[in-house]
C-alpha atoms as a PDB file:
ATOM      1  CA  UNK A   1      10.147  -5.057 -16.119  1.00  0.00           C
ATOM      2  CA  UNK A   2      13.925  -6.230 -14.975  1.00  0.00           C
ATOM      3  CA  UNK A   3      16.255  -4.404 -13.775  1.00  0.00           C
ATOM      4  CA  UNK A   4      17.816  -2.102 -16.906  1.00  0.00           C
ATOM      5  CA  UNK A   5      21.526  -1.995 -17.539  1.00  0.00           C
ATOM      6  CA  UNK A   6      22.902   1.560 -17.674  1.00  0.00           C
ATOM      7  CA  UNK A   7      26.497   2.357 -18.111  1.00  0.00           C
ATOM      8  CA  UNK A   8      27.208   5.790 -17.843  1.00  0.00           C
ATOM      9  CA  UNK A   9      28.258   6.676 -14.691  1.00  0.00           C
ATOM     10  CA  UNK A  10      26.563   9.846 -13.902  1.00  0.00           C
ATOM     11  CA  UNK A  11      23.319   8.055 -14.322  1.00  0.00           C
ATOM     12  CA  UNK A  12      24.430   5.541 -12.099  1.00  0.00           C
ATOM     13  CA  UNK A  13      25.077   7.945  -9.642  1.00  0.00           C
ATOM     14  CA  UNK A  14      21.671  10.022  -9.513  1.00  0.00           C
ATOM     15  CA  UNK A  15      19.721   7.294  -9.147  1.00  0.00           C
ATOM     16  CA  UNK A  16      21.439   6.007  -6.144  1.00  0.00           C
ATOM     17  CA  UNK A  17      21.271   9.766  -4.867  1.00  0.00           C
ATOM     18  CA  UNK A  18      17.913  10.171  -5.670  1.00  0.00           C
ATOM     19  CA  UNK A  19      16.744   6.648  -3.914  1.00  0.00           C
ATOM     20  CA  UNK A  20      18.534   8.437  -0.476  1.00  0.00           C
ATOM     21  CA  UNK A  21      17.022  11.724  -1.134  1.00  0.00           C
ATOM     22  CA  UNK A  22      13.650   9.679  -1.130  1.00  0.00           C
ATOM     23  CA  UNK A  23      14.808   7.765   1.796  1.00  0.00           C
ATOM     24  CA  UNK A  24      15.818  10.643   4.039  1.00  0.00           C
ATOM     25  CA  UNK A  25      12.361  12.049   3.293  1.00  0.00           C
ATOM     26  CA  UNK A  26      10.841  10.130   4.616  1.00  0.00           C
ATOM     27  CA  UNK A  27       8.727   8.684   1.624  1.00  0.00           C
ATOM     28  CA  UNK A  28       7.155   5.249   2.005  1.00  0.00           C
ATOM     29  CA  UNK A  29       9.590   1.871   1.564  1.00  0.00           C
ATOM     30  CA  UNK A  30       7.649   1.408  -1.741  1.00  0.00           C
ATOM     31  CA  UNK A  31       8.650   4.585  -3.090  1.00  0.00           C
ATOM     32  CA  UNK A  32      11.899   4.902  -2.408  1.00  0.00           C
ATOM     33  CA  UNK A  33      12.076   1.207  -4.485  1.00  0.00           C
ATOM     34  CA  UNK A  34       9.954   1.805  -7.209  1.00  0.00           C
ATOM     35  CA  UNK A  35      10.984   5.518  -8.182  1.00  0.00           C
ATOM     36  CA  UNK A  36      14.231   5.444  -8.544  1.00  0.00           C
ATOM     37  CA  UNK A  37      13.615   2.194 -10.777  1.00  0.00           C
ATOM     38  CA  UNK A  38      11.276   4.403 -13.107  1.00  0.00           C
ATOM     39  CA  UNK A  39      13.866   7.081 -13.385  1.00  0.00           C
ATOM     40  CA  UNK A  40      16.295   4.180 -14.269  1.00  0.00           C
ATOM     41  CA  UNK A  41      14.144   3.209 -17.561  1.00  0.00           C
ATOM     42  CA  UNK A  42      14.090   7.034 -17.996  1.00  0.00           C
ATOM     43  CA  UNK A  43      18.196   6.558 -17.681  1.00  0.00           C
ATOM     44  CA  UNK A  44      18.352   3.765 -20.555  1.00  0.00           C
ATOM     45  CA  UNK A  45      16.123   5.587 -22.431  1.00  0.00           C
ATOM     46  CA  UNK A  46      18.637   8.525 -22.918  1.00  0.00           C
ATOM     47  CA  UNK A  47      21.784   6.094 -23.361  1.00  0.00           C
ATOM     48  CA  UNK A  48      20.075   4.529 -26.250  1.00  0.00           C
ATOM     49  CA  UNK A  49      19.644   8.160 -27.766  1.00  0.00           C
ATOM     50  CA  UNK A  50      23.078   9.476 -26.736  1.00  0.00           C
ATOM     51  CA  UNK A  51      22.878  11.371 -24.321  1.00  0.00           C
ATOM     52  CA  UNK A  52      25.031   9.967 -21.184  1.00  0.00           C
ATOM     53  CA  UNK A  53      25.262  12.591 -18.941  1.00  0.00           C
ATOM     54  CA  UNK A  54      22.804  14.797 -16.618  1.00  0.00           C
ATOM     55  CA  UNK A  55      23.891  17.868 -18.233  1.00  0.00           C
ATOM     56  CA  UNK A  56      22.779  17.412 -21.545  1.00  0.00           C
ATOM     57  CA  UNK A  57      19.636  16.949 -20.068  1.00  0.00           C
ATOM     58  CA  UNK A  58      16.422  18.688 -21.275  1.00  0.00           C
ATOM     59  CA  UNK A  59      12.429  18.940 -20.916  1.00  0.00           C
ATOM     60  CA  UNK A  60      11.940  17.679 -24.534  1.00  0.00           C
ATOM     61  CA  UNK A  61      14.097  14.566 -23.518  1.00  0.00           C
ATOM     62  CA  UNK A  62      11.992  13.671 -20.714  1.00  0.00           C
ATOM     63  CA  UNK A  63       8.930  14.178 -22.399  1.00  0.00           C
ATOM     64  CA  UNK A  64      10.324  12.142 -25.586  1.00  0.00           C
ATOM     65  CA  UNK A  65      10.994   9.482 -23.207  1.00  0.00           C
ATOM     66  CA  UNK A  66       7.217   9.639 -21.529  1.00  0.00           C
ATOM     67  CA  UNK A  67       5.515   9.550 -25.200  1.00  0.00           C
ATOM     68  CA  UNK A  68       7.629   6.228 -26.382  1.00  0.00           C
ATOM     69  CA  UNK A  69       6.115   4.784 -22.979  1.00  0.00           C
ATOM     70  CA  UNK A  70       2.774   5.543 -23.861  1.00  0.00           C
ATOM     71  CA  UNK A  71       3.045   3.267 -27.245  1.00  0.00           C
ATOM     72  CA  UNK A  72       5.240   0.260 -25.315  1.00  0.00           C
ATOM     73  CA  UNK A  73       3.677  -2.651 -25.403  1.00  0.00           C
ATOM     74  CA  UNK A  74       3.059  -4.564 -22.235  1.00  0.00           C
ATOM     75  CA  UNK A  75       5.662  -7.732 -21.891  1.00  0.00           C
ATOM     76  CA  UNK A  76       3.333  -9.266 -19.317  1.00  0.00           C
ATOM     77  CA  UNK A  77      -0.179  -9.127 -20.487  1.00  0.00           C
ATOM     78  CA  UNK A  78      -0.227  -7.768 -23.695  1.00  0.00           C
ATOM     79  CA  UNK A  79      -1.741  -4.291 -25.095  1.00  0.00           C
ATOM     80  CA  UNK A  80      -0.322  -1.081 -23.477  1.00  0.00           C
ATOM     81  CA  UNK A  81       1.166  -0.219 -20.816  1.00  0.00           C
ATOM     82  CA  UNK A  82      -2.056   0.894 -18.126  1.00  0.00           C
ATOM     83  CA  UNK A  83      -2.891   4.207 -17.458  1.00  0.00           C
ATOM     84  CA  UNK A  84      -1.956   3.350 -13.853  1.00  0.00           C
ATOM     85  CA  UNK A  85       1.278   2.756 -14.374  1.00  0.00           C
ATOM     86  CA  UNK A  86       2.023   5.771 -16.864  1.00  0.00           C
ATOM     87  CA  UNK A  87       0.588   7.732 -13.911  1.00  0.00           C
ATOM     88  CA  UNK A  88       3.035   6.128 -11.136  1.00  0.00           C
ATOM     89  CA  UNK A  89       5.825   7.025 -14.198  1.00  0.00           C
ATOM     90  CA  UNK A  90       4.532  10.644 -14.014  1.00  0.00           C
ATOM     91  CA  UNK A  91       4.784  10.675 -10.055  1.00  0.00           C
ATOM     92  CA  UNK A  92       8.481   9.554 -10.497  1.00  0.00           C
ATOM     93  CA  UNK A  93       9.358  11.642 -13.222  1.00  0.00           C
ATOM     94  CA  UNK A  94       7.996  15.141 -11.385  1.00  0.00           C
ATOM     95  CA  UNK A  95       9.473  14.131  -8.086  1.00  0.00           C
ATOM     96  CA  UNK A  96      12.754  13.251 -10.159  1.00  0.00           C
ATOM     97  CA  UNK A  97      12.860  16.931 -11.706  1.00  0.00           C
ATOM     98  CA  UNK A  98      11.704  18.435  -8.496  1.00  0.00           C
ATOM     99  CA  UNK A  99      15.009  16.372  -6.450  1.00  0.00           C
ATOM    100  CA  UNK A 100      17.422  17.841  -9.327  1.00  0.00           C
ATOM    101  CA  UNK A 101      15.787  21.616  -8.393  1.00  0.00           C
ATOM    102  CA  UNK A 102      16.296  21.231  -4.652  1.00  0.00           C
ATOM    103  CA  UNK A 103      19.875  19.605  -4.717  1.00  0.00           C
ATOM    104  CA  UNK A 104      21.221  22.432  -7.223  1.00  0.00           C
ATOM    105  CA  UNK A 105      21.635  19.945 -10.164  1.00  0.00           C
ATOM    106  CA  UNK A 106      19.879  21.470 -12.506  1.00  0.00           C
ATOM    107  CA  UNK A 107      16.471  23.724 -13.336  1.00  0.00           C
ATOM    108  CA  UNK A 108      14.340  22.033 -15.865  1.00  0.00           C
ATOM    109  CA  UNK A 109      10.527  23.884 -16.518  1.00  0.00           C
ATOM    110  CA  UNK A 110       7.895  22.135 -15.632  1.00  0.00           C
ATOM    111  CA  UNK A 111       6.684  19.140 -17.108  1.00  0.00           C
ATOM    112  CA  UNK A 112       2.898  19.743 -17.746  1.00  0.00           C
ATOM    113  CA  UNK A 113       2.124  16.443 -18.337  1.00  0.00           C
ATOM    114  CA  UNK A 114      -1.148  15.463 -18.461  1.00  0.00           C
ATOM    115  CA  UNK A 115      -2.902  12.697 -15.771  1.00  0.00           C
ATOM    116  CA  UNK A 116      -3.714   9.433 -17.896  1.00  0.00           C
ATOM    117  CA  UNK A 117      -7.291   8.737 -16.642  1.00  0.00           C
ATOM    118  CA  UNK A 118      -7.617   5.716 -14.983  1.00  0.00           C
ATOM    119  CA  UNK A 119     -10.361   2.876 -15.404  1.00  0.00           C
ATOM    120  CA  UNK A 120     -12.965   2.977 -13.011  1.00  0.00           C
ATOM    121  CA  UNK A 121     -12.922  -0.262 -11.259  1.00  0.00           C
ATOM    122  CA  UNK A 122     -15.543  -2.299  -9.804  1.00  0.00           C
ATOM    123  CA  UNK A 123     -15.301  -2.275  -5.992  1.00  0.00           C
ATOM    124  CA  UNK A 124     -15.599  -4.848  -3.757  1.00  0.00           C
ATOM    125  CA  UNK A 125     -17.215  -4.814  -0.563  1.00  0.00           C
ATOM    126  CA  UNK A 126     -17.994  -7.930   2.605  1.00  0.00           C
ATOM    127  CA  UNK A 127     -21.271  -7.649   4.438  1.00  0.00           C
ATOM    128  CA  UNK A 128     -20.854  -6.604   8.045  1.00  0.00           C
ATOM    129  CA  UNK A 129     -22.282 -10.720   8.351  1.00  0.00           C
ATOM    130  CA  UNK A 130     -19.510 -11.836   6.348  1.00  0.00           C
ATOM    131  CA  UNK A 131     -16.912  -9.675   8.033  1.00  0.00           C
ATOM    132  CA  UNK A 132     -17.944 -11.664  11.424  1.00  0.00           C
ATOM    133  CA  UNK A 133     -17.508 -14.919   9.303  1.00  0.00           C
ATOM    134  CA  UNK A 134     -13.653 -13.959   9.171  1.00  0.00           C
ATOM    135  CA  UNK A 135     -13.313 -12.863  11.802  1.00  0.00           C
ATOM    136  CA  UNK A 136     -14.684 -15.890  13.335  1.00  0.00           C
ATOM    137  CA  UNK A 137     -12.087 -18.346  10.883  1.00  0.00           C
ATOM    138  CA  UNK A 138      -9.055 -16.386  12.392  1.00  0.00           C
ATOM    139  CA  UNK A 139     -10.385 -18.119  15.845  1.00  0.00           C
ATOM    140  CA  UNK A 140      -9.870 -21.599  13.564  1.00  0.00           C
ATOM    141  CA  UNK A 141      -6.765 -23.557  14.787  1.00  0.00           C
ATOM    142  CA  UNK A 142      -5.898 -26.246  12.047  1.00  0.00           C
ATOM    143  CA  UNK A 143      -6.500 -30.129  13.421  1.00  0.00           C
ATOM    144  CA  UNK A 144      -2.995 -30.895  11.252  1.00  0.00           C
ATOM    145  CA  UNK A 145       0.006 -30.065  13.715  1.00  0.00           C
ATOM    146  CA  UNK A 146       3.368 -29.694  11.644  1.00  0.00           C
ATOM    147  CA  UNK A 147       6.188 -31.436  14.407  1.00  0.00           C
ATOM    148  CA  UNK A 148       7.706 -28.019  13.365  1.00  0.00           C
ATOM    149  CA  UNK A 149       4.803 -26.130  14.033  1.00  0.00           C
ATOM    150  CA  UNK A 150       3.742 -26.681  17.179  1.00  0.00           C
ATOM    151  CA  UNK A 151       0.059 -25.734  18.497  1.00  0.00           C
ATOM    152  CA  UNK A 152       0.728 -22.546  20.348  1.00  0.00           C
ATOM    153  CA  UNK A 153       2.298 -21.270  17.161  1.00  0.00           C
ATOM    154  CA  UNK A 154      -0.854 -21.518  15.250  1.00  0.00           C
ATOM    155  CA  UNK A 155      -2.672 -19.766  18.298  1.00  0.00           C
ATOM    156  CA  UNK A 156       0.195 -16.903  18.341  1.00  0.00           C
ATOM    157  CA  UNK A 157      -1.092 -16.588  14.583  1.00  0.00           C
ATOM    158  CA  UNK A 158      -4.342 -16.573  14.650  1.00  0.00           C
ATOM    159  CA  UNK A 159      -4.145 -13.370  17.383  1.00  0.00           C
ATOM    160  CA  UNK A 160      -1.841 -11.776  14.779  1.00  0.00           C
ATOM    161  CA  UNK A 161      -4.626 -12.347  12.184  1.00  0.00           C
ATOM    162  CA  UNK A 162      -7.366 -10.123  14.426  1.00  0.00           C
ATOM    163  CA  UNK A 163      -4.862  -7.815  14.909  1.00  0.00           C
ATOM    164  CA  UNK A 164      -4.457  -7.997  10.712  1.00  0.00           C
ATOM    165  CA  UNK A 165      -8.256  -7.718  10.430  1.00  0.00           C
ATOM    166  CA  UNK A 166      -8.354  -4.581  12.959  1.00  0.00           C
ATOM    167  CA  UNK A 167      -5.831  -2.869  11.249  1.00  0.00           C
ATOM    168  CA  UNK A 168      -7.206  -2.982   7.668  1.00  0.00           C
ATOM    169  CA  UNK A 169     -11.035  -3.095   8.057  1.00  0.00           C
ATOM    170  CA  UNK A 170     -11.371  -1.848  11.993  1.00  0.00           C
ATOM    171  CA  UNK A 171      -8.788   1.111  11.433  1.00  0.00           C
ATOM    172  CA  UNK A 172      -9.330   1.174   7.443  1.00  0.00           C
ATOM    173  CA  UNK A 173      -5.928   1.384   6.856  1.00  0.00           C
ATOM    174  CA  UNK A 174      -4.392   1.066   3.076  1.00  0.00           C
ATOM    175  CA  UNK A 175      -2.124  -2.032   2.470  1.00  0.00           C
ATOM    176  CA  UNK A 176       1.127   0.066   2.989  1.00  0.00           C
ATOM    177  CA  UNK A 177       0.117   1.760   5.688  1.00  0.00           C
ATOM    178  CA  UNK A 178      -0.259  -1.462   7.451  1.00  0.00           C
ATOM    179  CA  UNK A 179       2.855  -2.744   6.713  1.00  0.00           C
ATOM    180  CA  UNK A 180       4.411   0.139   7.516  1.00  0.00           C
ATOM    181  CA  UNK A 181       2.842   0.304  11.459  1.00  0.00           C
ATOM    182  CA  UNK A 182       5.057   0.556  13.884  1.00  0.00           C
ATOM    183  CA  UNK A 183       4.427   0.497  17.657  1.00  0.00           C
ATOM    184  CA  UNK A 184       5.185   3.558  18.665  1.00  0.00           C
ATOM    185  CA  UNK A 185       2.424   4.894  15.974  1.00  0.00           C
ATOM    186  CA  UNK A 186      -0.188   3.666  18.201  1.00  0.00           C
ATOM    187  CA  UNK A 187      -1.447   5.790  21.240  1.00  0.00           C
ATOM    188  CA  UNK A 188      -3.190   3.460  23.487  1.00  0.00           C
ATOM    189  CA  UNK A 189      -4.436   5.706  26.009  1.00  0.00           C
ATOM    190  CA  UNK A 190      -6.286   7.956  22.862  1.00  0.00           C
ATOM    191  CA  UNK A 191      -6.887   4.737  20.925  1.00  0.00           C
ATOM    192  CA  UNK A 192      -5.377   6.577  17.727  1.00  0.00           C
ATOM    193  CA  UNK A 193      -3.016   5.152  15.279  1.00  0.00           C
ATOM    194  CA  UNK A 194      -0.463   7.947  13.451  1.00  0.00           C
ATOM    195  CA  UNK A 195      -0.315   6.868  10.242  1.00  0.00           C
ATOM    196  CA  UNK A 196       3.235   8.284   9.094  1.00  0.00           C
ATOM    197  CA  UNK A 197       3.512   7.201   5.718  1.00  0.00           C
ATOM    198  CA  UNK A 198       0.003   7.730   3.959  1.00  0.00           C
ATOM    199  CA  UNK A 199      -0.871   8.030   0.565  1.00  0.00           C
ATOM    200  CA  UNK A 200       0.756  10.865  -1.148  1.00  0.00           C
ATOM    201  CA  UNK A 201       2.968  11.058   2.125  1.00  0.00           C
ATOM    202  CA  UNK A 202       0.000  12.276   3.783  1.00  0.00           C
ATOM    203  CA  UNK A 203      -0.046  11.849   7.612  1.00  0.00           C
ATOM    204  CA  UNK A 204      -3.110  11.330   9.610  1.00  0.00           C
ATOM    205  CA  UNK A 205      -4.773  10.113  13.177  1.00  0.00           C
ATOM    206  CA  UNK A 206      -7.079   7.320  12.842  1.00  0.00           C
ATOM    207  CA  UNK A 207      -9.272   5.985  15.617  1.00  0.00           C
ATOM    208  CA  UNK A 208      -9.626   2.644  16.784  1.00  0.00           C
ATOM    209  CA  UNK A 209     -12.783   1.322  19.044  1.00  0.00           C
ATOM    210  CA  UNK A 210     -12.698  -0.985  22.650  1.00  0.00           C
ATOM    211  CA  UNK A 211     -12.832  -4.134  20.604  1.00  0.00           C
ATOM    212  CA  UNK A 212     -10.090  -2.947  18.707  1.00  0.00           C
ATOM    213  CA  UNK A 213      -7.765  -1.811  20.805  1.00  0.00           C
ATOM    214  CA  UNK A 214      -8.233  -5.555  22.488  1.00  0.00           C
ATOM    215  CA  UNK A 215      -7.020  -7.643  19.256  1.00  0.00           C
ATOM    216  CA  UNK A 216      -4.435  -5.217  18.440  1.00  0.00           C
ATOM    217  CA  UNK A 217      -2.901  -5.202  22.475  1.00  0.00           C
ATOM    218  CA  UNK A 218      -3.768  -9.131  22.331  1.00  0.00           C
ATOM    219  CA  UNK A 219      -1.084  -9.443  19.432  1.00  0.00           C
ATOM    220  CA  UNK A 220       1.501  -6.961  20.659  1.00  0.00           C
ATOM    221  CA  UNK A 221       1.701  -8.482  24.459  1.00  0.00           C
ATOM    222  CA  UNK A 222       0.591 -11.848  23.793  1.00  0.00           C
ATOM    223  CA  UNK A 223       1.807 -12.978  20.111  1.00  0.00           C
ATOM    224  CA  UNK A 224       4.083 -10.651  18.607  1.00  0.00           C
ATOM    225  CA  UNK A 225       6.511 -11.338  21.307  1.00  0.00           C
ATOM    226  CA  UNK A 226       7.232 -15.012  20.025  1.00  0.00           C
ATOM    227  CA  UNK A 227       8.048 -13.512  16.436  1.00  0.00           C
ATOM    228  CA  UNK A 228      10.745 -11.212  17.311  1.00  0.00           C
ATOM    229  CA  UNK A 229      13.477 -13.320  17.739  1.00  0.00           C
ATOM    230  CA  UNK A 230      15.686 -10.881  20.000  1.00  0.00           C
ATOM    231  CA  UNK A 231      15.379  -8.241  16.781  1.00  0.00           C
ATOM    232  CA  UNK A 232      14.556  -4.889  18.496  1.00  0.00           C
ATOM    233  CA  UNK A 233      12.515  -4.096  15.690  1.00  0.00           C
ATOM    234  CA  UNK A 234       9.513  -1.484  16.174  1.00  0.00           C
ATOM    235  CA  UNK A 235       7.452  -2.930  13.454  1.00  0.00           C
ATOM    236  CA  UNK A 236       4.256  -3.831  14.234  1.00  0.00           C
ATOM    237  CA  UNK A 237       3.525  -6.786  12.214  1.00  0.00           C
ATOM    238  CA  UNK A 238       6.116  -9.526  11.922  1.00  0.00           C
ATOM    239  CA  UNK A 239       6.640 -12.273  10.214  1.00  0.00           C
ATOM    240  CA  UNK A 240       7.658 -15.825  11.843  1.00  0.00           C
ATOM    241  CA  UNK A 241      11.150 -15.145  11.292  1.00  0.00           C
ATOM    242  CA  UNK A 242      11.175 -11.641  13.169  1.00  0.00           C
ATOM    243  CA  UNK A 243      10.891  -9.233   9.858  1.00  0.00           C
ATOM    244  CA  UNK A 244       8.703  -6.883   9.228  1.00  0.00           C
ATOM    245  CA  UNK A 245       5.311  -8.302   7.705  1.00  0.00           C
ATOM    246  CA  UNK A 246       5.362  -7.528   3.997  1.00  0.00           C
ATOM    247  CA  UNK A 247       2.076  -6.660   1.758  1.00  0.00           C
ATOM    248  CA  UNK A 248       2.140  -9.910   0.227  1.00  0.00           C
ATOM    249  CA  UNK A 249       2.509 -12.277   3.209  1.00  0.00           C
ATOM    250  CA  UNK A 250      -0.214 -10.427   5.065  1.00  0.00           C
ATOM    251  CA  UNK A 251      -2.573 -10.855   2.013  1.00  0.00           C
ATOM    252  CA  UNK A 252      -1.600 -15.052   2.042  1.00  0.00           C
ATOM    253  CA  UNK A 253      -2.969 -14.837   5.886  1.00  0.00           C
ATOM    254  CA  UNK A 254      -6.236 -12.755   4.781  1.00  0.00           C
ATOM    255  CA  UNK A 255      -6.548 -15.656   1.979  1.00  0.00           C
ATOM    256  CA  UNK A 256      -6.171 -18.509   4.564  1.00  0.00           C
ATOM    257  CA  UNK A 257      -9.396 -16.842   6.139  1.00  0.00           C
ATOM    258  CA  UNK A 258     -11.325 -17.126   3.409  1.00  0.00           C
ATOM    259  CA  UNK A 259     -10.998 -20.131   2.611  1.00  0.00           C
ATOM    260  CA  UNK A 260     -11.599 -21.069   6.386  1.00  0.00           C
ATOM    261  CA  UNK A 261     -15.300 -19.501   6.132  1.00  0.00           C
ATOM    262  CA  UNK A 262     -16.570 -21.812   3.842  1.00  0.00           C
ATOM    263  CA  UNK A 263     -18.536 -19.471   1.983  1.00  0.00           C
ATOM    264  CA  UNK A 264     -18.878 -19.411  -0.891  1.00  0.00           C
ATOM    265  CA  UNK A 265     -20.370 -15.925  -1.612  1.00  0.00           C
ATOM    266  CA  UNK A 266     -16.975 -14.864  -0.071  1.00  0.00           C
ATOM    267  CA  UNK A 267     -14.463 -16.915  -2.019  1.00  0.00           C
ATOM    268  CA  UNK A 268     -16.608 -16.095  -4.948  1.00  0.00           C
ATOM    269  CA  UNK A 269     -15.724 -12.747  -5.037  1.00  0.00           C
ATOM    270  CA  UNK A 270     -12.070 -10.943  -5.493  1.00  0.00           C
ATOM    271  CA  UNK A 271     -10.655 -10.012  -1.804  1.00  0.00           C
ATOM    272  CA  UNK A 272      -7.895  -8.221  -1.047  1.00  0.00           C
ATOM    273  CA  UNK A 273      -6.639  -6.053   2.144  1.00  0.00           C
ATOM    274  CA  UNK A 274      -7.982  -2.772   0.447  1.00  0.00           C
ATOM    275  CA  UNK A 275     -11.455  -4.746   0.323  1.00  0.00           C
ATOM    276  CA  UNK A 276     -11.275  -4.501   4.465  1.00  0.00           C
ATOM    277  CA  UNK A 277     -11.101  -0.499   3.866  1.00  0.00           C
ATOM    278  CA  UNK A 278     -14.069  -0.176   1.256  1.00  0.00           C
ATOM    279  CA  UNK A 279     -16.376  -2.449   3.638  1.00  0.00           C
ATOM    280  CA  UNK A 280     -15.405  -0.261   6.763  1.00  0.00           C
ATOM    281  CA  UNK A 281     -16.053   3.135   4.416  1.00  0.00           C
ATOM    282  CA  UNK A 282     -19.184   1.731   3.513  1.00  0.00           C
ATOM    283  CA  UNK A 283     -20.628   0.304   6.865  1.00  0.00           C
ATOM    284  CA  UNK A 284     -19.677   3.343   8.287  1.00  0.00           C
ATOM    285  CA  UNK A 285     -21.769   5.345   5.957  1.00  0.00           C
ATOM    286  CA  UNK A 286     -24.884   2.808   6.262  1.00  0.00           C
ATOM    287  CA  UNK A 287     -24.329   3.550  10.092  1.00  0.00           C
ATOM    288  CA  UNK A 288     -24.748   7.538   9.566  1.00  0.00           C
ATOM    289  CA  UNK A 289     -21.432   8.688   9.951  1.00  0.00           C
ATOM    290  CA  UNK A 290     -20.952  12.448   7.812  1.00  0.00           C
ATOM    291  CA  UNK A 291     -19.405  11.699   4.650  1.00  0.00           C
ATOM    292  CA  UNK A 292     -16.619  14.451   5.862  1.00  0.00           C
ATOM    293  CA  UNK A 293     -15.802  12.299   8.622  1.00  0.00           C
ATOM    294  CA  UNK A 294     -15.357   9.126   6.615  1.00  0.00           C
ATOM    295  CA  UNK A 295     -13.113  11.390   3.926  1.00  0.00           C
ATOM    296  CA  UNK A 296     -10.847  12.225   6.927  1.00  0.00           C
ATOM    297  CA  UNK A 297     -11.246   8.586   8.589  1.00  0.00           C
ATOM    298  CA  UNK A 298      -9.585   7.499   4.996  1.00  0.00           C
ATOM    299  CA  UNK A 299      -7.065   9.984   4.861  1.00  0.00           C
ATOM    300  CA  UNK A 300      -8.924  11.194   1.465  1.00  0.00           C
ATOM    301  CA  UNK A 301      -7.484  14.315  -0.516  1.00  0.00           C
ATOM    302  CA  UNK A 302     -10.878  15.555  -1.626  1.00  0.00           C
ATOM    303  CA  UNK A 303     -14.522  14.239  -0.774  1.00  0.00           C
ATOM    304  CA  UNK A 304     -15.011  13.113  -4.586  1.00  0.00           C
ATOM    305  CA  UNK A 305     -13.062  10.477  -3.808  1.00  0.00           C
ATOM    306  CA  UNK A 306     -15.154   9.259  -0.619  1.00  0.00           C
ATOM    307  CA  UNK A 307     -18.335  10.226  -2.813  1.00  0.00           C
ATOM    308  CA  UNK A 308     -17.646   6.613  -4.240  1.00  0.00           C
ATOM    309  CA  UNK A 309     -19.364   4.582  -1.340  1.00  0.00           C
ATOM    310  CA  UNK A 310     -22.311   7.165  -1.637  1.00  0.00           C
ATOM    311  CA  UNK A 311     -23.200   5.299  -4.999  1.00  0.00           C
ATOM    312  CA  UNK A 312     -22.442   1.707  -3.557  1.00  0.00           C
ATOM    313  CA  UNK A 313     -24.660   1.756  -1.387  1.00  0.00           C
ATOM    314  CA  UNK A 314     -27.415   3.782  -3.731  1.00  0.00           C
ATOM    315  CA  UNK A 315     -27.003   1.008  -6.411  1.00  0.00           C
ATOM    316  CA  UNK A 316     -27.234  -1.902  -3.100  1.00  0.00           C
ATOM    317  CA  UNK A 317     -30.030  -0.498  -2.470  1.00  0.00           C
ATOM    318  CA  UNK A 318     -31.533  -1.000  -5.916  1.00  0.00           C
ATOM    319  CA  UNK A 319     -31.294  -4.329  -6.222  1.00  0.00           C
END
């Protein structure tokens, strides 16, 4: 949805508060963007039905709001909004009430409202074969040389693309978590990665093997130094013109190796970054590893939600 107009300025104010409240939490880039953006519909919501200022503010208000979401009608696709995204509206709206209770705003009781269930979605998963097979096209330098793009810049890439592939299937990181690596996360003497900025701003230590450790020192002392263009930048990943590596330009590089395998089993199926995690969760389990172990590998709130790979591989084995 684009960005809402909202005039009164008391709205304006809280959500620009409440985006540095997020900030100075430390919650992940994402968040801090896309909260404060669902608090803004919230905002235009209220103007439409008069009421312009925090103070008139009430429960009933916020939950009037949440119901009229539930029957909007999807601009993009059609149908509803998903249950998804009524769920991330949730996560903004409680965080929302719980920033105007620890700033002294205001006190509103809780919300109590109720998790949309989500739709249970296929998941996707690469053989440990096919997971050599791209790992094997990020070794692929392209015959065509740009005059721009010189031949040791497609070699400086293709060691940032094991170091991508390391990160998301070797380490099983989530798609934000990657992007948000930064050097100094990584002990190289322990061969752990901090992840900072988990899931439900969960941190966690995640352990990466010999082989590993190689790609992902390959990149930093070898590759990443070409990419930072004198920015003294600590993140991790970066893109060609020294910025940090965003989700989207890291999931163009993970398409380019695809495409390089020539398989078609692989390009048949629907790959993304978070398809790197579910095929190290489930080779790991194939390989023995205690399902506890994986759950904390993951940086999982509860086994149920590791449980999952448990019944991909039962219904593998069936076929």
């Amino acid at each position: 949805m684009k960005k809402l107009p909202i005039k009164s300025q008391s709205f304006q104010y809280l959500e620009i508060a409440f985006k540095q409240w997020l900030d100075v939490l430390g919650y992940a880039s994402t968040s801090v963007y896309q909260m404060p953006n669902n608090i803004r519909e919230l905002f235009y919501y209220l103007e439409q039905n008069g009421i312009h200022h925090i103070a008139q503010l009430e429960t009933k208000h916020i939950k009037a709001y949440y119901n009229q979401l539930k029957t909007r009608p999807n601009s993009t696709r059609g149908g509803g909004l998903s249950n998804a995204y009524l769920n991330k509206h949730q996560q903004a709206l409680a965080k929302f009430t719980e920033y105007l209770l620890k700033t002294g705003k205001m006190t509103l009781p809780n919300l109590n409202l109720r998790k949309e269930h989500k739709q249970e979605k296929e998941i996707t998963t690469l053989s440990p074969e096919e997971i050599q097979e791209v790992y094997k096209a990020a070794n692929i330098i392209p015959e065509y040389t740009d005059r721009r793009k010189r031949t040791w810049l497609y070699e400086k890439i293709s060691i940032r693309d094991k170091a991508m592939l390391s990160v998301f299937y070797g380490c099983g990181l989530r798609r934000n978590e990657g992007v948000q690596l930064n050097i100094d996360d990584i002990n190289w003497d322990r061969k752990i990665i901090h992840v900072k900025k988990g899931k439900n701003y969960k941190e966690r230590l995640v352990p990466f093997n010999t082989t590993n450790k190689k790609y992902l020192q390959d990149y930093l002392y070898e590759s990443r130094p070409y990419f930072t263009k004198d920015n003294k930048t600590e993140s991790f990943f970066l893109s060609q013109s020294g910025k940090r590596m965003q989700g989207q330009s890291l999931m163009v590089r993970l398409k380019i190796l695809l495409q390089r395998t020539q398989n078609i089993h692989i390009k048949e199926k629907e790959i993304t970054l978070h398809t790197l995690r579910h095929s190290i969760a489930t080779h790991l389990m194939q390989a023995g590893m205690k399902i506890e172990n994986i759950s904390q590998f993951l940086g999982h709130s509860s086994l149920e939600s590791t449980q999952i790979y448990t019944h991909l591989i039962e219904e593998n084995e069936t076929f």
